[in-house]
PDB file of N, CA and C in Angstrom:
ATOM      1  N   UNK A   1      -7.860   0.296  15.292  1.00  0.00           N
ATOM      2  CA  UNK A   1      -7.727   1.733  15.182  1.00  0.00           C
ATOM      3  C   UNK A   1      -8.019   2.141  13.733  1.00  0.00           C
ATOM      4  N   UNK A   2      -8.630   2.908  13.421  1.00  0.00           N
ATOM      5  CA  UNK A   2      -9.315   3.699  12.660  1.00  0.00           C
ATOM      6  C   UNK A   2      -8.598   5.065  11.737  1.00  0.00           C
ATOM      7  N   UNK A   3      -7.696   5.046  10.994  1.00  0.00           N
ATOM      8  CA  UNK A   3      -6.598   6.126  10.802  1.00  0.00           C
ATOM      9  C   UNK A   3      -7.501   6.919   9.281  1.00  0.00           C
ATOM     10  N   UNK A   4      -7.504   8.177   9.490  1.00  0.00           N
ATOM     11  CA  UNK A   4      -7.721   8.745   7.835  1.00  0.00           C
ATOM     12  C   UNK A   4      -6.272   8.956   7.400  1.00  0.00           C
ATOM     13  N   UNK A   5      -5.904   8.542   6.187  1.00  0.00           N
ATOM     14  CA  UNK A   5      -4.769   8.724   5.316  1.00  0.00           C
ATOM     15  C   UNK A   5      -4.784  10.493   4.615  1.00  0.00           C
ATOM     16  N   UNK A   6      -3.520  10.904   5.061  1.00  0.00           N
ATOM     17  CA  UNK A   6      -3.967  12.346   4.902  1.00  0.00           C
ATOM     18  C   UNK A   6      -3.160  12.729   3.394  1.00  0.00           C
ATOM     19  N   UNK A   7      -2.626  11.362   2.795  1.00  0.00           N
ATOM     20  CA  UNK A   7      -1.846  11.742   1.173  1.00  0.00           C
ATOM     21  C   UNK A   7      -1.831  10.388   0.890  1.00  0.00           C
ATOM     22  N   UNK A   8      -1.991  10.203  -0.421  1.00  0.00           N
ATOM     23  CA  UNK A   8      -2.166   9.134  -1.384  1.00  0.00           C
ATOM     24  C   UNK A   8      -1.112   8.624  -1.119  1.00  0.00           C
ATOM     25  N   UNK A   9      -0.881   7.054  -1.115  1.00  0.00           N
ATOM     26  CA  UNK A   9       0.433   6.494  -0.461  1.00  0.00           C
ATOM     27  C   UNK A   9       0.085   4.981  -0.905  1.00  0.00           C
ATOM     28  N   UNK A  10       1.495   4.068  -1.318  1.00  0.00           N
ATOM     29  CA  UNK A  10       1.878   2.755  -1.799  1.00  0.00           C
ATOM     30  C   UNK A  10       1.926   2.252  -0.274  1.00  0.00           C
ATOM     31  N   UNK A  11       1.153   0.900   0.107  1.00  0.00           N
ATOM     32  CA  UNK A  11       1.036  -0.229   0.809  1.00  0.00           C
ATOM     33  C   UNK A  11       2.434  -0.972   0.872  1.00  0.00           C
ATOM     34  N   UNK A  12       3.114  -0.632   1.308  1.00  0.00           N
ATOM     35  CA  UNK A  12       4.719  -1.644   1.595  1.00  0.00           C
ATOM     36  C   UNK A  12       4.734  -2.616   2.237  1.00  0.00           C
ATOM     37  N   UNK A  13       3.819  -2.579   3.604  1.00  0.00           N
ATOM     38  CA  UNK A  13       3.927  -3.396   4.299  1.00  0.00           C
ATOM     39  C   UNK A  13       3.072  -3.359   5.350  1.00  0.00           C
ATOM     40  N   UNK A  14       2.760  -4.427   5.808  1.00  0.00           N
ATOM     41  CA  UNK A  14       1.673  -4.455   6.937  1.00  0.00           C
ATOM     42  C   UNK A  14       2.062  -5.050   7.957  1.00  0.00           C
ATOM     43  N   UNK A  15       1.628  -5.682   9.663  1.00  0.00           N
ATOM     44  CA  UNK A  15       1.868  -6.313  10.222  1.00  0.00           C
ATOM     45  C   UNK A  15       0.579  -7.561  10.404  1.00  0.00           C
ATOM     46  N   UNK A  16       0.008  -7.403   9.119  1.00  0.00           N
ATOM     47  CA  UNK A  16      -1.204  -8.793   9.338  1.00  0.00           C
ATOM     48  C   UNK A  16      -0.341  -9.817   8.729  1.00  0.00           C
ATOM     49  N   UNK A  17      -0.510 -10.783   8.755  1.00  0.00           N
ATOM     50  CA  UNK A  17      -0.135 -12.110   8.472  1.00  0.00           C
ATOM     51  C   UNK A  17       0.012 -12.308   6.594  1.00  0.00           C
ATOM     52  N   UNK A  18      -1.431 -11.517   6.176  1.00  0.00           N
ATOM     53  CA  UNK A  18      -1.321 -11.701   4.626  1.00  0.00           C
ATOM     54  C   UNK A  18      -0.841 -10.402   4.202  1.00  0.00           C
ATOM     55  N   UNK A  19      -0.131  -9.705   5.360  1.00  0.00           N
ATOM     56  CA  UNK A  19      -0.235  -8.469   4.356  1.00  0.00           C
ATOM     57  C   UNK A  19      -0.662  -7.725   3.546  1.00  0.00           C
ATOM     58  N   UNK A  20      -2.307  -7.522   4.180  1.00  0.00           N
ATOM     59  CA  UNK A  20      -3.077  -6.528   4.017  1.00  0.00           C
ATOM     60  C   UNK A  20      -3.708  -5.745   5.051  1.00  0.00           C
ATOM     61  N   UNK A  21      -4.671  -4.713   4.233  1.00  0.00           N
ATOM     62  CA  UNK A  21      -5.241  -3.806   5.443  1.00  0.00           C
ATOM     63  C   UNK A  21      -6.856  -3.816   4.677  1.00  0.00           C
ATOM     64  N   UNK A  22      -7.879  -3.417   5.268  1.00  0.00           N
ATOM     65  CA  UNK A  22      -8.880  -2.959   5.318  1.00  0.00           C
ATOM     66  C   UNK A  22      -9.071  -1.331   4.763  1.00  0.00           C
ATOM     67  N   UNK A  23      -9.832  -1.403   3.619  1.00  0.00           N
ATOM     68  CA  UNK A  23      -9.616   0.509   3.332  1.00  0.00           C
ATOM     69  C   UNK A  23     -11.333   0.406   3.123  1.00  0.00           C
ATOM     70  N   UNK A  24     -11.883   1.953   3.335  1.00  0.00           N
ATOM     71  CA  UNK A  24     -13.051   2.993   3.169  1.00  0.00           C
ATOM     72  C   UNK A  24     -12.879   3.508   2.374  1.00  0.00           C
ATOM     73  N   UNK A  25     -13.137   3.494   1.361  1.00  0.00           N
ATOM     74  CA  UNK A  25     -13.047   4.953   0.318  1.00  0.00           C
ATOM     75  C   UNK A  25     -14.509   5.535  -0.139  1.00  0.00           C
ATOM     76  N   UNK A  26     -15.049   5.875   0.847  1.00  0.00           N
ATOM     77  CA  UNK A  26     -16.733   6.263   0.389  1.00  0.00           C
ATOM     78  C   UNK A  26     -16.513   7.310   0.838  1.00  0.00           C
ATOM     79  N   UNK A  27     -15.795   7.599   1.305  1.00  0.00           N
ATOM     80  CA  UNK A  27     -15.825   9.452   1.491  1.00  0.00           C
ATOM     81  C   UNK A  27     -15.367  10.024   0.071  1.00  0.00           C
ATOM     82  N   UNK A  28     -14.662   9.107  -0.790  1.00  0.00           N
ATOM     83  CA  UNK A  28     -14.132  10.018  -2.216  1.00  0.00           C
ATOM     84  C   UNK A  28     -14.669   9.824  -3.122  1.00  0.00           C
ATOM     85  N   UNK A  29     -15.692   8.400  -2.688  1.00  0.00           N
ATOM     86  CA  UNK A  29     -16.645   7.695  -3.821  1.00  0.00           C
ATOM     87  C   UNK A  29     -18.076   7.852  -3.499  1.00  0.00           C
ATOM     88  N   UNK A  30     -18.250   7.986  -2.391  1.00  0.00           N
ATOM     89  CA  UNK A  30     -19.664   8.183  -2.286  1.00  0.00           C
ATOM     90  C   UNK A  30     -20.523   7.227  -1.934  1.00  0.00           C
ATOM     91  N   UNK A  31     -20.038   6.118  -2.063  1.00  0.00           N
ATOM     92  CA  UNK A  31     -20.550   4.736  -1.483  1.00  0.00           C
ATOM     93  C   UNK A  31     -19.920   4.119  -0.787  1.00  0.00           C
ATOM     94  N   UNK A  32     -20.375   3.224  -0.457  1.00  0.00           N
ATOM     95  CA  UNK A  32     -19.850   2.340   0.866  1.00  0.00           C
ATOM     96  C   UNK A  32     -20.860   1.108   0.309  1.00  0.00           C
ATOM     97  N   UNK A  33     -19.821   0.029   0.016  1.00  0.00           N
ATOM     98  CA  UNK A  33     -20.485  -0.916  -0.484  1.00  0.00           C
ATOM     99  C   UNK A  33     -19.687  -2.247   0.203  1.00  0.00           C
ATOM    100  N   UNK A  34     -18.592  -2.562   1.036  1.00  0.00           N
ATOM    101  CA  UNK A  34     -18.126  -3.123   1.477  1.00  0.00           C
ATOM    102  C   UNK A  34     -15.963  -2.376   1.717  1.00  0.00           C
ATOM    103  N   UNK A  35     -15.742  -3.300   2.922  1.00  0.00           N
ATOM    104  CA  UNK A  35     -14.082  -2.269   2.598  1.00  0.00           C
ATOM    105  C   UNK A  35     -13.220  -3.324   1.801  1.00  0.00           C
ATOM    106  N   UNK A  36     -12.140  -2.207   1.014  1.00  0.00           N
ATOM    107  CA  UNK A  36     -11.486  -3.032   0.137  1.00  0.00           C
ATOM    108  C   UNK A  36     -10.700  -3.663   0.575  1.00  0.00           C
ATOM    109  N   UNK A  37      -9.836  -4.447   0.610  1.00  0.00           N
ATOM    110  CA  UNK A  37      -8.721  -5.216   0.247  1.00  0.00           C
ATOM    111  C   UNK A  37      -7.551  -4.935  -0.125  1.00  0.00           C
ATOM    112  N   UNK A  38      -6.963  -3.914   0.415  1.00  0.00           N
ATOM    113  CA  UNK A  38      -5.376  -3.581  -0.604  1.00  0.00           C
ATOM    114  C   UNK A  38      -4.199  -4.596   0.477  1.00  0.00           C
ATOM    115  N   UNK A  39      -3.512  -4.212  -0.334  1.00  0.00           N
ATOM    116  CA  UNK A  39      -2.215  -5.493   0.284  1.00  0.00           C
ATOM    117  C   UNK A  39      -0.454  -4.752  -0.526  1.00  0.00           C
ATOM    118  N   UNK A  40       0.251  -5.435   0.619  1.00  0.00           N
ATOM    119  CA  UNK A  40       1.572  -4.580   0.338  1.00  0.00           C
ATOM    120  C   UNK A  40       2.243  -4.614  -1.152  1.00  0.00           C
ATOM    121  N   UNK A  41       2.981  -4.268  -1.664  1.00  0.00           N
ATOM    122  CA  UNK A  41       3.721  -4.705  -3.039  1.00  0.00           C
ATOM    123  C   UNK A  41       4.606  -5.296  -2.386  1.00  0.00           C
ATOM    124  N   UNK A  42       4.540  -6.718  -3.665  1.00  0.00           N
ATOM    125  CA  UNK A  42       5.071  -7.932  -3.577  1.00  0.00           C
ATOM    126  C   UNK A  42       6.568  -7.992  -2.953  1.00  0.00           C
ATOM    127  N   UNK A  43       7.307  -7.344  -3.959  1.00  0.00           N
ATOM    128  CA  UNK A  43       8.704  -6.474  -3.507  1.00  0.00           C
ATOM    129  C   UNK A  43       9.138  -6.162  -1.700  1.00  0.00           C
ATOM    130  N   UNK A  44       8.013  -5.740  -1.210  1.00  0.00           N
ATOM    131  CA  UNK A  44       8.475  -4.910  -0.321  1.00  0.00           C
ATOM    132  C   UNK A  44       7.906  -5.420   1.001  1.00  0.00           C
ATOM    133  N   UNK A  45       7.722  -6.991   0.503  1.00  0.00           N
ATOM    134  CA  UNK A  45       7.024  -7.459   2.293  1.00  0.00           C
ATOM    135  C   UNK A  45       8.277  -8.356   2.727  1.00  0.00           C
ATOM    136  N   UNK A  46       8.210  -8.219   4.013  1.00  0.00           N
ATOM    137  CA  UNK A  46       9.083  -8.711   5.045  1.00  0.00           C
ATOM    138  C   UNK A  46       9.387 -10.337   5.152  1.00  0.00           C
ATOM    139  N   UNK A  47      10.582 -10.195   4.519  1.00  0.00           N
ATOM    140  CA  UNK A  47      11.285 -12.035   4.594  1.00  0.00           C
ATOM    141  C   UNK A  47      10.231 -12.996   5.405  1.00  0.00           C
ATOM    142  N   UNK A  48       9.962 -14.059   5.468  1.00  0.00           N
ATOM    143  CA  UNK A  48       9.797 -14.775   6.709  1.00  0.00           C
ATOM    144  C   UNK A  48      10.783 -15.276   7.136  1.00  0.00           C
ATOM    145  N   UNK A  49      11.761 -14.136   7.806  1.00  0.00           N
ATOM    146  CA  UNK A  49      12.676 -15.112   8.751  1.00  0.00           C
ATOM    147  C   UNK A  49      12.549 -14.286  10.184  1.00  0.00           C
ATOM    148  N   UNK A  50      12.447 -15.063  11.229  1.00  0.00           N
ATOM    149  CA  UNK A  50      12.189 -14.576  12.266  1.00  0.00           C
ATOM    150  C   UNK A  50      13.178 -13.958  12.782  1.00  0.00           C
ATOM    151  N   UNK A  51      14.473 -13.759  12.650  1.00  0.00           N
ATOM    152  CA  UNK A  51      15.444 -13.156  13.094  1.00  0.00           C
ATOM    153  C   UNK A  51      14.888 -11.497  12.372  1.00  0.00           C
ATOM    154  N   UNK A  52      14.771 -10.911  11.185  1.00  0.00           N
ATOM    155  CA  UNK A  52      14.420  -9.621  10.607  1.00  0.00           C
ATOM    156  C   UNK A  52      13.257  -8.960  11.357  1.00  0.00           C
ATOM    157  N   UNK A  53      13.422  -7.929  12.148  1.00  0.00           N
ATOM    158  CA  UNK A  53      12.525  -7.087  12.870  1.00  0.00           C
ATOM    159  C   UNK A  53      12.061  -6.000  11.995  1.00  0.00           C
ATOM    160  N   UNK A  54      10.165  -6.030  12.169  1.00  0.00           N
ATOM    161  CA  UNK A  54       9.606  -5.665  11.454  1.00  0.00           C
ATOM    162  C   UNK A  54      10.009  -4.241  10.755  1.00  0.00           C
ATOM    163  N   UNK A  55       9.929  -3.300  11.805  1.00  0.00           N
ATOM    164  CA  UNK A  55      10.649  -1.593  11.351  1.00  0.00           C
ATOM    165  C   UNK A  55      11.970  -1.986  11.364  1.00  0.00           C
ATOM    166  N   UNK A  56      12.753  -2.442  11.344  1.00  0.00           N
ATOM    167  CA  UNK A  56      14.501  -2.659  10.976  1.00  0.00           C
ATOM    168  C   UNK A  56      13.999  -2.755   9.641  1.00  0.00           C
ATOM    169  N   UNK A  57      13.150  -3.863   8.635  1.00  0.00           N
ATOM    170  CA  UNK A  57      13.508  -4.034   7.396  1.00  0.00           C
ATOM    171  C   UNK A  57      12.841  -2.618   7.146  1.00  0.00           C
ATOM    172  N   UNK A  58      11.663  -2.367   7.462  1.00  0.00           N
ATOM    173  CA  UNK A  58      10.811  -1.349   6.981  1.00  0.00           C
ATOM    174  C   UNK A  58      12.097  -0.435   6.484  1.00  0.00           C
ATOM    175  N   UNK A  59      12.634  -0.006   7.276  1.00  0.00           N
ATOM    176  CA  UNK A  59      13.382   1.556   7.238  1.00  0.00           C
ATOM    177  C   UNK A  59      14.666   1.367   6.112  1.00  0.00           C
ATOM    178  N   UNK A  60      14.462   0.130   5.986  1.00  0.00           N
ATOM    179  CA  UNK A  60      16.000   0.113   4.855  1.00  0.00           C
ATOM    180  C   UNK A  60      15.179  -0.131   3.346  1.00  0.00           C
ATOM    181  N   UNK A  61      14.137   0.022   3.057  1.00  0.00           N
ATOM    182  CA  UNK A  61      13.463   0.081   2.278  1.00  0.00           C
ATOM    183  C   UNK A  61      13.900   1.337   1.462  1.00  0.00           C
ATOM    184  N   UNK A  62      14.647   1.032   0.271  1.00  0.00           N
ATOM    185  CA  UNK A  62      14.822   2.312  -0.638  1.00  0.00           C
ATOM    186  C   UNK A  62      14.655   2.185  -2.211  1.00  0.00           C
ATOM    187  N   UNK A  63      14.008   3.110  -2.672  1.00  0.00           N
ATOM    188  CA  UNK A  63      13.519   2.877  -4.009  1.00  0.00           C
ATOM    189  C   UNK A  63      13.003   3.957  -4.724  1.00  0.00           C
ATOM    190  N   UNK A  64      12.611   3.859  -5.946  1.00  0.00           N
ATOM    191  CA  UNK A  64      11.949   5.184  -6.455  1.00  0.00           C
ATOM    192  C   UNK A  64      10.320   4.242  -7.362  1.00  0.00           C
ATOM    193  N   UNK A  65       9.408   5.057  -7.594  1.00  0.00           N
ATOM    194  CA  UNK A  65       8.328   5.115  -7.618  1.00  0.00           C
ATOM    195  C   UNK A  65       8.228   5.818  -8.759  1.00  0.00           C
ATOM    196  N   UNK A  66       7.467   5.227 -10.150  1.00  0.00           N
ATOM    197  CA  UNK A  66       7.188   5.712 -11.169  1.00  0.00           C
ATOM    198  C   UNK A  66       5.889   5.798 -11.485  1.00  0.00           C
ATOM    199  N   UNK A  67       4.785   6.572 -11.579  1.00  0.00           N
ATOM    200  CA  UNK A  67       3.164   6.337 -11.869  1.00  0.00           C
ATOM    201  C   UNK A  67       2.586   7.264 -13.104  1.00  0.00           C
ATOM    202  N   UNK A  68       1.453   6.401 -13.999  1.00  0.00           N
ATOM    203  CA  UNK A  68       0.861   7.310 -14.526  1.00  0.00           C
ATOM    204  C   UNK A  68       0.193   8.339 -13.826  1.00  0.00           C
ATOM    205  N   UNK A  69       0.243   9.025 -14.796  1.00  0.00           N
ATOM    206  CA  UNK A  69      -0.787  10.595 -14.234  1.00  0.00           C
ATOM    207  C   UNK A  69      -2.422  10.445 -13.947  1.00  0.00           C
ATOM    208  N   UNK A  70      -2.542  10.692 -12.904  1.00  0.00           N
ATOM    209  CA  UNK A  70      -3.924  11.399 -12.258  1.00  0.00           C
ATOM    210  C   UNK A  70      -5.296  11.190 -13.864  1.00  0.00           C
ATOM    211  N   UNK A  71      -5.885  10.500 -13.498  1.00  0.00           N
ATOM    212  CA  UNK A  71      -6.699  10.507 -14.734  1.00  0.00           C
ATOM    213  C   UNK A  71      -8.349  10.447 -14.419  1.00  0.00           C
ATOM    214  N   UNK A  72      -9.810  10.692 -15.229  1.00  0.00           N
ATOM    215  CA  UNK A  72     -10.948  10.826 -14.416  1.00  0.00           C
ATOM    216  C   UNK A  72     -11.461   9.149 -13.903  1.00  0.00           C
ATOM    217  N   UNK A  73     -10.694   8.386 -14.111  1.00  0.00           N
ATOM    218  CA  UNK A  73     -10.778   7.005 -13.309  1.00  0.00           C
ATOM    219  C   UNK A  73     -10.117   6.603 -11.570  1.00  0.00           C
ATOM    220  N   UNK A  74     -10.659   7.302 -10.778  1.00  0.00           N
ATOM    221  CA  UNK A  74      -9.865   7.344  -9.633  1.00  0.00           C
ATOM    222  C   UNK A  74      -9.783   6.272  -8.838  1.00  0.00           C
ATOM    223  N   UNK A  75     -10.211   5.329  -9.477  1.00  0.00           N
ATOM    224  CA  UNK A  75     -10.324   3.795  -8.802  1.00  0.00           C
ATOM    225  C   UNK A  75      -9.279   3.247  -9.827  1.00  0.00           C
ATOM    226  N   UNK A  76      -8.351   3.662 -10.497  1.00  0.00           N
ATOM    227  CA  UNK A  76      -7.316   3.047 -10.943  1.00  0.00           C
ATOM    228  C   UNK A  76      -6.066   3.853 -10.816  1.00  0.00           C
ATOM    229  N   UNK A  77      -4.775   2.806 -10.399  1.00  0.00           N
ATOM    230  CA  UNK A  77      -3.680   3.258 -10.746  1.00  0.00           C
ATOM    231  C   UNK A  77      -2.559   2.006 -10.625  1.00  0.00           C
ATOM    232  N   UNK A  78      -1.950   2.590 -11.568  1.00  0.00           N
ATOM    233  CA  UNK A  78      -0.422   2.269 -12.390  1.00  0.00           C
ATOM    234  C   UNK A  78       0.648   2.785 -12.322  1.00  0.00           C
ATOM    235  N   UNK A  79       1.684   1.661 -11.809  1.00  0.00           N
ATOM    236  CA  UNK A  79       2.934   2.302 -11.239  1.00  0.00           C
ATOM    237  C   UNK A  79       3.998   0.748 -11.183  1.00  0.00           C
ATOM    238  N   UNK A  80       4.951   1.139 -11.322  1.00  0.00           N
ATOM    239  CA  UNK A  80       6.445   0.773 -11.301  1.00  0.00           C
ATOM    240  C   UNK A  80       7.421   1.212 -10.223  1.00  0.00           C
ATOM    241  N   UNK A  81       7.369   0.087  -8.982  1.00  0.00           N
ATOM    242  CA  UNK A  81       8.151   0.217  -7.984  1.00  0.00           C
ATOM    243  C   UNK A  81       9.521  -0.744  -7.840  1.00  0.00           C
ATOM    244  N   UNK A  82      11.111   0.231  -8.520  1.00  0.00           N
ATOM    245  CA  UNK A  82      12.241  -0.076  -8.052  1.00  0.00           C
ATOM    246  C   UNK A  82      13.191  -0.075  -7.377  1.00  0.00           C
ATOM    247  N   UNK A  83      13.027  -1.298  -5.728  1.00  0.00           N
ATOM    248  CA  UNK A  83      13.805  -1.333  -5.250  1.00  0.00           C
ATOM    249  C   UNK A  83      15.308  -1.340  -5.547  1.00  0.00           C
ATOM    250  N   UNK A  84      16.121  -0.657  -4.714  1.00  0.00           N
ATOM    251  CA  UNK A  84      17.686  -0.666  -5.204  1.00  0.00           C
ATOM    252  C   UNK A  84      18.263  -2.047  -4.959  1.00  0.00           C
ATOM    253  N   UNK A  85      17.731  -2.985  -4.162  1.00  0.00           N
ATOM    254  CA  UNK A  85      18.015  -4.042  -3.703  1.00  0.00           C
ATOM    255  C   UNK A  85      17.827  -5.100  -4.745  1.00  0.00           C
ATOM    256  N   UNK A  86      16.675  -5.202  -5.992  1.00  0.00           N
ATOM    257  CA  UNK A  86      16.108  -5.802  -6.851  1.00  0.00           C
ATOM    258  C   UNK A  86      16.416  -5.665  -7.627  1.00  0.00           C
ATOM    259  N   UNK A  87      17.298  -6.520  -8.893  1.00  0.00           N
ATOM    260  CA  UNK A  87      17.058  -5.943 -10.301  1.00  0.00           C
ATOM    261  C   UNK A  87      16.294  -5.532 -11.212  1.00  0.00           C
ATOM    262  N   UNK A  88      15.010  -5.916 -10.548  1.00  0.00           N
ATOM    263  CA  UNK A  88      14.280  -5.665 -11.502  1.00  0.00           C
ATOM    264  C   UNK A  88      12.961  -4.926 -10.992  1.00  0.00           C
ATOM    265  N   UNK A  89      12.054  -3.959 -11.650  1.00  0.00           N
ATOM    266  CA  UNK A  89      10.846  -3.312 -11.242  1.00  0.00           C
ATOM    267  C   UNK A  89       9.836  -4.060 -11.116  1.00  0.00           C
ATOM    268  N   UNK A  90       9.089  -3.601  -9.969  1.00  0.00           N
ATOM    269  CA  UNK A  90       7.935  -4.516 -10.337  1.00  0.00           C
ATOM    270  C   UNK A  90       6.224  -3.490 -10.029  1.00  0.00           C
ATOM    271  N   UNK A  91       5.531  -4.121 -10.787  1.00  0.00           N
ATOM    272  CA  UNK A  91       4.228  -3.562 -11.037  1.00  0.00           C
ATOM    273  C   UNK A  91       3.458  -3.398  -9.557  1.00  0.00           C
ATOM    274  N   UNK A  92       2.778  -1.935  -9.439  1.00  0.00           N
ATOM    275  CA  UNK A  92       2.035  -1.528  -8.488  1.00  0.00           C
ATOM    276  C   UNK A  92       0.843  -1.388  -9.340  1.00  0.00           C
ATOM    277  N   UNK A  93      -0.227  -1.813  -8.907  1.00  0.00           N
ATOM    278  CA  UNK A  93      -1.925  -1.264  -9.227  1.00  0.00           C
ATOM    279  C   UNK A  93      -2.294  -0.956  -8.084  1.00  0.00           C
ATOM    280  N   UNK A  94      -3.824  -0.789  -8.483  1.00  0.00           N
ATOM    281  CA  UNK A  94      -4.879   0.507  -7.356  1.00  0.00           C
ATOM    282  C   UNK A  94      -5.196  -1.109  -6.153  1.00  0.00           C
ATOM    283  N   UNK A  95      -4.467  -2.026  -6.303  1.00  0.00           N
ATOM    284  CA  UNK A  95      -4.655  -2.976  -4.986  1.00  0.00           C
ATOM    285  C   UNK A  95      -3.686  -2.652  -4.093  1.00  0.00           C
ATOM    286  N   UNK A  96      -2.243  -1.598  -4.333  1.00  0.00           N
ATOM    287  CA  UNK A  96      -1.600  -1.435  -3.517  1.00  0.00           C
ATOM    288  C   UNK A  96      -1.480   0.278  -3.325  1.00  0.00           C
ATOM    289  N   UNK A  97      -2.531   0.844  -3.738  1.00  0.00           N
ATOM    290  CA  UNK A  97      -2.542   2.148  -3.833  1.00  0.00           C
ATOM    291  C   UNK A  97      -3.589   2.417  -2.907  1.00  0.00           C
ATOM    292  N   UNK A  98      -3.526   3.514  -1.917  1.00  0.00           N
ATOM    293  CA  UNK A  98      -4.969   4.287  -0.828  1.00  0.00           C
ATOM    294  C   UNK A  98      -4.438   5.909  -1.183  1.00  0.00           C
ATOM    295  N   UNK A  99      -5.959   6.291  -1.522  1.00  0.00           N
ATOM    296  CA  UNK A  99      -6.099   7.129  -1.846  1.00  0.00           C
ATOM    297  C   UNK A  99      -6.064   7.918  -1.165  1.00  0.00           C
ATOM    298  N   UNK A 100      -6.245   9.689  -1.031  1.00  0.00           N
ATOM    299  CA  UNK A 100      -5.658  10.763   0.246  1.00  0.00           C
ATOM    300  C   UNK A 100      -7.562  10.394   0.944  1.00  0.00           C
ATOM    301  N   UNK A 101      -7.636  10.420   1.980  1.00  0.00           N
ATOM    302  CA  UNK A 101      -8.909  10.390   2.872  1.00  0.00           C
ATOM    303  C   UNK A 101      -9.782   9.141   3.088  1.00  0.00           C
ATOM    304  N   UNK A 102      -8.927   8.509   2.574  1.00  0.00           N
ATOM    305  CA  UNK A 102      -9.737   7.034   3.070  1.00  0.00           C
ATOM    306  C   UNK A 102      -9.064   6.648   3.931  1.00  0.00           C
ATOM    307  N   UNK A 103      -9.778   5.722   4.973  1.00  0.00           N
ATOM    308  CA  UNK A 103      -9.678   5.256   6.239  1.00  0.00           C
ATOM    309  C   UNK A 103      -9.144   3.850   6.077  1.00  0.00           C
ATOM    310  N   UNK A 104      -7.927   3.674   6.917  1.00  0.00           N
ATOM    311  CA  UNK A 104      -7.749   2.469   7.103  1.00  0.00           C
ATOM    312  C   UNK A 104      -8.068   1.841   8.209  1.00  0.00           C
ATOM    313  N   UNK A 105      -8.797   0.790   8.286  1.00  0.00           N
ATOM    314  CA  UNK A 105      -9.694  -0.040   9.058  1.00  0.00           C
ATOM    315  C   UNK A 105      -9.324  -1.340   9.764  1.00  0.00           C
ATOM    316  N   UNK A 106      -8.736  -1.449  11.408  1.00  0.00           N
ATOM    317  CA  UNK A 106      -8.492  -2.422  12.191  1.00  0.00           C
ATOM    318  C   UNK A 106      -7.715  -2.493  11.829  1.00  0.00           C
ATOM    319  N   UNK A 107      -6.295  -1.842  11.797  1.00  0.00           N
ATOM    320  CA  UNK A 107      -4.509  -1.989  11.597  1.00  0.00           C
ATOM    321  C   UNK A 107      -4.100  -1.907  12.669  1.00  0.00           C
ATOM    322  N   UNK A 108      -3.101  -2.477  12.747  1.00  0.00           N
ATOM    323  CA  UNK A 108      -2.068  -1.947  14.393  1.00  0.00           C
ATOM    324  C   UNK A 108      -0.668  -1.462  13.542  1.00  0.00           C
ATOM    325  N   UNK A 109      -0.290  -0.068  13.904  1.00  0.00           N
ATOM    326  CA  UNK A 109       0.677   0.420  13.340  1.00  0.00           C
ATOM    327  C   UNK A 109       2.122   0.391  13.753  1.00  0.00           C
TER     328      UNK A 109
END
């Protein structure tokens, strides 16, 4: 399934195996040169223990989100994601960032 992302949004979690997804961003870039590669933050992917059900952990997921500002490089971004669960923050880049109108490609949601 084929989804357009209708607001810029952090990758938490996936249900592929490596925890990633497939993204388009040639509608904001203009090219289409292959799809990217983004993948969840490290922080925020699902134990491997088979007892934890996937949306059970999802939803207890709580944290706040710190990012630089909007800049004319739109293929980059920088951010600091702290779970309340974690002591410590950990680093988001534009591998866990999709931008507003790009398509995510062969996900099951």
């Amino acid at each position: 399934m084929d989804e357009i992302v209708p607001a810029d949004m952090i990758i938490l979690e996936t249900l592929d195996p490596n925890h990633t997804c497939n993204v388009d961003e040639s509608s904001i870039t203009g090219v289409f040169d292959k799809f990217k590669f983004k993948k969840a933050c490290v922080d925020t992917i699902t134990p491997s223990i088979k007892t934890i059900r996937f949306n059970d952990y999802v939803k207890k997921i709580k944290g706040m989100i710190k990012y630089d500002q909007a800049n004319s490089d739109i293929l980059t971004f920088q951010g600091r994601l702290k779970l309340e669960s974690f002591p410590r923050a950990s680093q988001i880049t534009e591998e866990n960032f999709v931008m507003r109108g790009s398509s995510i490609k062969n996900i099951k949601w």
